[in-house]
C-alpha atoms as a PDB file:
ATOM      1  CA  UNK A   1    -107.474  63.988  34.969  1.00  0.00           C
ATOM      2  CA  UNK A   2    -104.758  61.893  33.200  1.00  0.00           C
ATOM      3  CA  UNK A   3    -102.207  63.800  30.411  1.00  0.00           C
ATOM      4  CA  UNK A   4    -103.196  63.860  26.957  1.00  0.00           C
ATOM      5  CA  UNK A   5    -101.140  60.700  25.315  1.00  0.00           C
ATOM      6  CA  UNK A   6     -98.039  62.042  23.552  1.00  0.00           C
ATOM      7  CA  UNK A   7     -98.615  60.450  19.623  1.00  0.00           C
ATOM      8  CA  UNK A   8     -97.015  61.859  16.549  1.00  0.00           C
ATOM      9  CA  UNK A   9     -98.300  60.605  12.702  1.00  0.00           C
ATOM     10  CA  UNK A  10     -96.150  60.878  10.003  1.00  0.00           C
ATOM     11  CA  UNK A  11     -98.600  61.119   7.985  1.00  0.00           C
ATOM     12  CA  UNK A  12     -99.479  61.553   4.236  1.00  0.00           C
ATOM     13  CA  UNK A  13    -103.018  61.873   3.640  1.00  0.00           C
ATOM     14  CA  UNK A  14    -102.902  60.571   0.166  1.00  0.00           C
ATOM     15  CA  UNK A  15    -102.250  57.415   1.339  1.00  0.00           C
ATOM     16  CA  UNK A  16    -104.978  55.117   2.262  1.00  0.00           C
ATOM     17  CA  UNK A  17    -102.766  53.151   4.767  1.00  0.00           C
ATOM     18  CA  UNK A  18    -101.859  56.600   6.234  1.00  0.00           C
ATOM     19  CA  UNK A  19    -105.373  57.013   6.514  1.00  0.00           C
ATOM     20  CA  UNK A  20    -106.289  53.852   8.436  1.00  0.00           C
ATOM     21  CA  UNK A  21    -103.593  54.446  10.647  1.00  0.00           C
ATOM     22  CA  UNK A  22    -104.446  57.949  11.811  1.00  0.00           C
ATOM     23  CA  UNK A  23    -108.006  56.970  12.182  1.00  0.00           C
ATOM     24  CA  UNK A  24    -106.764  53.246  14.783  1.00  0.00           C
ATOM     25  CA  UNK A  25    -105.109  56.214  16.509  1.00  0.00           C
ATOM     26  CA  UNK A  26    -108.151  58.553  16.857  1.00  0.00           C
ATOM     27  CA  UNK A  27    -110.463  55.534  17.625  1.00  0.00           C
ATOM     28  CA  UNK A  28    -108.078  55.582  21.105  1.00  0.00           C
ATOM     29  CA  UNK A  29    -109.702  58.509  21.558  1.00  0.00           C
ATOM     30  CA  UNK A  30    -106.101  60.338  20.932  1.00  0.00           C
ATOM     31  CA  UNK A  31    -105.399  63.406  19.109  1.00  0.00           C
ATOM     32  CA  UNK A  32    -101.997  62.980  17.179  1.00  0.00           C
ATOM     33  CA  UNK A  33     -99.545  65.829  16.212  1.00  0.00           C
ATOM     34  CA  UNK A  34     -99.703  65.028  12.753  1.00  0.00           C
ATOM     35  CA  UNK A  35     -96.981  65.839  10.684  1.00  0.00           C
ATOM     36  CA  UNK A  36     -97.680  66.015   6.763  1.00  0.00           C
ATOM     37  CA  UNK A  37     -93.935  64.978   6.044  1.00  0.00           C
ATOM     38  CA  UNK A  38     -94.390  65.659   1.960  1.00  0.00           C
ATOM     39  CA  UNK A  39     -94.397  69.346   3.419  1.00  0.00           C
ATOM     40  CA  UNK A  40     -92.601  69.464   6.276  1.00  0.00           C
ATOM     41  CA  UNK A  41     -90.182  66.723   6.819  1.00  0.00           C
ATOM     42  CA  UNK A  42     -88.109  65.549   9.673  1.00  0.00           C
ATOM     43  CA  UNK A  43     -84.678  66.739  10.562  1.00  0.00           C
ATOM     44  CA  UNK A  44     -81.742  64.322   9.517  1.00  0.00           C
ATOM     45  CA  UNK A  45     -81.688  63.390  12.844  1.00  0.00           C
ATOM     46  CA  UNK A  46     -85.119  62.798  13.865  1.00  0.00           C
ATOM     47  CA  UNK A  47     -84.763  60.536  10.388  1.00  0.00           C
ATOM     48  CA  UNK A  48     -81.866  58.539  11.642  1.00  0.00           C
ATOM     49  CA  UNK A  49     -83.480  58.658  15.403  1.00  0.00           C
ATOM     50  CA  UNK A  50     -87.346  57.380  14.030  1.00  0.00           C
ATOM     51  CA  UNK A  51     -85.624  54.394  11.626  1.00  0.00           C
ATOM     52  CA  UNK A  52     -83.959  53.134  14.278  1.00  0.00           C
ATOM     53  CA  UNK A  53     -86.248  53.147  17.081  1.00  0.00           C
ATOM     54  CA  UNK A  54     -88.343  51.618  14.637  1.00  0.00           C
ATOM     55  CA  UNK A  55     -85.566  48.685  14.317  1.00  0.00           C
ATOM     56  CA  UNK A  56     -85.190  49.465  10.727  1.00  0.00           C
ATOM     57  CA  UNK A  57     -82.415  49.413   8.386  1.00  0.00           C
ATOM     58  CA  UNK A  58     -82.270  52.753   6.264  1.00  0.00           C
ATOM     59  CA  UNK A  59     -83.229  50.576   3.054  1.00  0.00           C
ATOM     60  CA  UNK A  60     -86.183  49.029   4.731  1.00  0.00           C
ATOM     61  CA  UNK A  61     -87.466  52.743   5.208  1.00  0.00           C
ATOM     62  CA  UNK A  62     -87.190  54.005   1.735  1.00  0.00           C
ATOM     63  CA  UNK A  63     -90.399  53.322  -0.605  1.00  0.00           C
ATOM     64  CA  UNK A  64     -89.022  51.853  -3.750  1.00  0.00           C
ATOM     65  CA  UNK A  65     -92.493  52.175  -5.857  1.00  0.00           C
ATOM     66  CA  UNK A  66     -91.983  55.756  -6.314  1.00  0.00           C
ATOM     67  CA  UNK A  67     -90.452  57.801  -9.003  1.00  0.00           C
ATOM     68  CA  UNK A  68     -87.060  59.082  -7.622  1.00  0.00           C
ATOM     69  CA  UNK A  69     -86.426  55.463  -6.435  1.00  0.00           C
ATOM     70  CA  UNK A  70     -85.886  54.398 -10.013  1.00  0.00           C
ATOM     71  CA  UNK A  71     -84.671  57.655 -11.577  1.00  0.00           C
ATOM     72  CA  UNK A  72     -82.211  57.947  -8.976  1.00  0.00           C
ATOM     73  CA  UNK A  73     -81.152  54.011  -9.442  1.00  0.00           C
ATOM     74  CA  UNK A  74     -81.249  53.697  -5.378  1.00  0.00           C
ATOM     75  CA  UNK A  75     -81.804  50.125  -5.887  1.00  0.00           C
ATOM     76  CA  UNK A  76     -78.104  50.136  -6.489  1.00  0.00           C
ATOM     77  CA  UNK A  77     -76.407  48.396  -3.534  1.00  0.00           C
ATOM     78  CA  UNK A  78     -73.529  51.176  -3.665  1.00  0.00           C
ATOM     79  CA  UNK A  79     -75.565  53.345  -2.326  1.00  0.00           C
ATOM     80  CA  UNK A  80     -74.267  54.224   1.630  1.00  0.00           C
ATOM     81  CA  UNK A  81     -76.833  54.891   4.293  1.00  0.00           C
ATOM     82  CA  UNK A  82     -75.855  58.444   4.732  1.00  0.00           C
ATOM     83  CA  UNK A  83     -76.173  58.976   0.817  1.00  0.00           C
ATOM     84  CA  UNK A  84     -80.041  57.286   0.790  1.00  0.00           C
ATOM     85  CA  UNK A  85     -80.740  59.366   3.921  1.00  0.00           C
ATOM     86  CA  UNK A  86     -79.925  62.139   1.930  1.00  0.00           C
ATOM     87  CA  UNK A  87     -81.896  61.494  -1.197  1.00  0.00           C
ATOM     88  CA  UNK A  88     -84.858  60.665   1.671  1.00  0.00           C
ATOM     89  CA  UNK A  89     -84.594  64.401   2.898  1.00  0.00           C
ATOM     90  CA  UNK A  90     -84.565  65.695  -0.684  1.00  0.00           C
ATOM     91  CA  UNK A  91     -87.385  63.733  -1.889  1.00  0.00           C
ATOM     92  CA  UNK A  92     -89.447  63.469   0.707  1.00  0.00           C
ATOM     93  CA  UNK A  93     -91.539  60.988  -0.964  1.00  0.00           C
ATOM     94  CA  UNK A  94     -89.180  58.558  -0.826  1.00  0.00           C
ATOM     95  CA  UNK A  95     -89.464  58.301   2.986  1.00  0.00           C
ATOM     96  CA  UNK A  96     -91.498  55.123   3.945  1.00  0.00           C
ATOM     97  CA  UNK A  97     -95.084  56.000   6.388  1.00  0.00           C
ATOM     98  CA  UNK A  98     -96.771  56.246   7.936  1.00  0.00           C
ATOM     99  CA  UNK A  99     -94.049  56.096  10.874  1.00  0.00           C
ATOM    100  CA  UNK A 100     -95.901  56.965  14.593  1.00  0.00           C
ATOM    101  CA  UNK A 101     -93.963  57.982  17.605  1.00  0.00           C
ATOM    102  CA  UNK A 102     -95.882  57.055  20.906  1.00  0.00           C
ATOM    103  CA  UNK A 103     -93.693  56.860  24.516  1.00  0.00           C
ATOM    104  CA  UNK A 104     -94.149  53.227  23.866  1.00  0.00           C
ATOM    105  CA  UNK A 105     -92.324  53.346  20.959  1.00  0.00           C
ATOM    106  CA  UNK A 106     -92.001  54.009  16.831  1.00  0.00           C
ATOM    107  CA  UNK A 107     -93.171  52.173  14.212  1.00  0.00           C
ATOM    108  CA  UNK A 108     -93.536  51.986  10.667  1.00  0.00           C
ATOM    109  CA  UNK A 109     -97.151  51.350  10.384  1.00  0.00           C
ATOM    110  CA  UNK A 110     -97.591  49.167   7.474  1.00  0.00           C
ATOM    111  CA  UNK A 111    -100.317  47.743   7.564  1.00  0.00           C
ATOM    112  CA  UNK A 112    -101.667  50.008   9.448  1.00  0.00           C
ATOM    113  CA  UNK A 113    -103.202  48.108  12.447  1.00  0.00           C
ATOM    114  CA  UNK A 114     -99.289  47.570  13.782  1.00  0.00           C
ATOM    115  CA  UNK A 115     -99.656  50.903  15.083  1.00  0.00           C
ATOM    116  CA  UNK A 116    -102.046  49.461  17.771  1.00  0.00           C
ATOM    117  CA  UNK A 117     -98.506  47.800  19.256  1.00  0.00           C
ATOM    118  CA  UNK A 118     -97.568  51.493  20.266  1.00  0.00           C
ATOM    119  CA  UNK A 119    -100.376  52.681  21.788  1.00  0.00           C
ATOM    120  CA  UNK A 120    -101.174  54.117  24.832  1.00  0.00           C
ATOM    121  CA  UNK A 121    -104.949  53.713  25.336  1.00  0.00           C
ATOM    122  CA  UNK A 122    -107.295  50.797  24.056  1.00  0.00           C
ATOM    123  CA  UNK A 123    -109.402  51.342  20.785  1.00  0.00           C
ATOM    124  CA  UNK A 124    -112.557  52.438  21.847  1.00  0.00           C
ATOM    125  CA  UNK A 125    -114.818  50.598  19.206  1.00  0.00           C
ATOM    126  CA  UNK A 126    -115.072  49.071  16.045  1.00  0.00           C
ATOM    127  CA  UNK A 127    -112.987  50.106  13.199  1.00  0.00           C
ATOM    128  CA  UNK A 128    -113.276  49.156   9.638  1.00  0.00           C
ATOM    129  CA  UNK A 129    -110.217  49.611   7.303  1.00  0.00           C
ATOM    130  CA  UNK A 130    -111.240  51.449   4.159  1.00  0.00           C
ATOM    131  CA  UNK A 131    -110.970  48.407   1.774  1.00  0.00           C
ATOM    132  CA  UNK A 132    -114.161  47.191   4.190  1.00  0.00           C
ATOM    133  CA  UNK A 133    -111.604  44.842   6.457  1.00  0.00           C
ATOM    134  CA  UNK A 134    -113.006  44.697   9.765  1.00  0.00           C
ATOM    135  CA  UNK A 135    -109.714  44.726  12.328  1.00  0.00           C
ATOM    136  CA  UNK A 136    -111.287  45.621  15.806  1.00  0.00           C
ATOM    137  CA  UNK A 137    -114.578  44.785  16.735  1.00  0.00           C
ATOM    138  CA  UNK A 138    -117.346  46.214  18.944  1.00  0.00           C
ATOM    139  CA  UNK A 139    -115.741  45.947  22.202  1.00  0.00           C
ATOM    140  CA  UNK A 140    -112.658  47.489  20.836  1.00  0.00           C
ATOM    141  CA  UNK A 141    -110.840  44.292  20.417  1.00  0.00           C
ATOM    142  CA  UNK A 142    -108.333  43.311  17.379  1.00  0.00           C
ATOM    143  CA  UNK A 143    -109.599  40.702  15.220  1.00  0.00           C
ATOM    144  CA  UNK A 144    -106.889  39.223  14.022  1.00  0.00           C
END
């Protein structure tokens, strides 16, 4: 009998890309930790450790469509990493996601089907992104 796959979801279930990606996850037949970040978010350092496994810079992982993004005037290039790290542990929100931590590595799944570069089993079937795209078919294969 073969260990249950270590997978953690950053996860917001709000979001439909979110969604999609904790579903590509469970259609591996795995069973995340999922972490609602909006309520409990990472430690500064698991921050600082998941952006940069992820090969991110800290800019790249801040969503900029979001209120405190423009209240806040972070599109200001003045800004230092530490400082935007910060405002990201403040304002949750403004902390990119989904990001999934496998063994295999972290990424910022967006879209969501890059999470299938992380994971440790094959999809198990065909999945259907809520929007209706098709991205694995019936033998558990990506499309595209």
């Amino acid at each position: 009998m073969s260990a249950t796959p270590n997978v953690k979801i950053y996860h917001n279930p709000e979001c439909g890309t979110s969604r999609n990606t904790l579903a590509l996850i469970r259609n591996a037949n795995i069973e995340p930790e999922v972490i609602e970040y909006l309520e409990t978010p990472p430690s500064k350092n698991e921050l600082i450790q998941m952006i940069a496994d992820a090969g991110l810079t800290v800019r790249e992982a801040i969503r900029k469509n979001v209120a405190p993004y423009s209240e806040l005037e972070l599109e200001r290039d003045d800004w230092t990493d530490e400082q935007l790290l910060d405002f990201m542990l403040q304002y949750p929100i403004l902390i990119n996601r989904p990001f999934v931590v496998t063994d295999l590595g972290t990424r910022l799944s967006r879209p969501s089907e890059i999470v299938l570069e992380i994971l440790p089993l094959p999809q198990k079937g065909t999945f259907t992104k809520e929007d209706g795209e098709q991205v694995i078919d019936a033998n558990g294969q990506r499309l595209k």
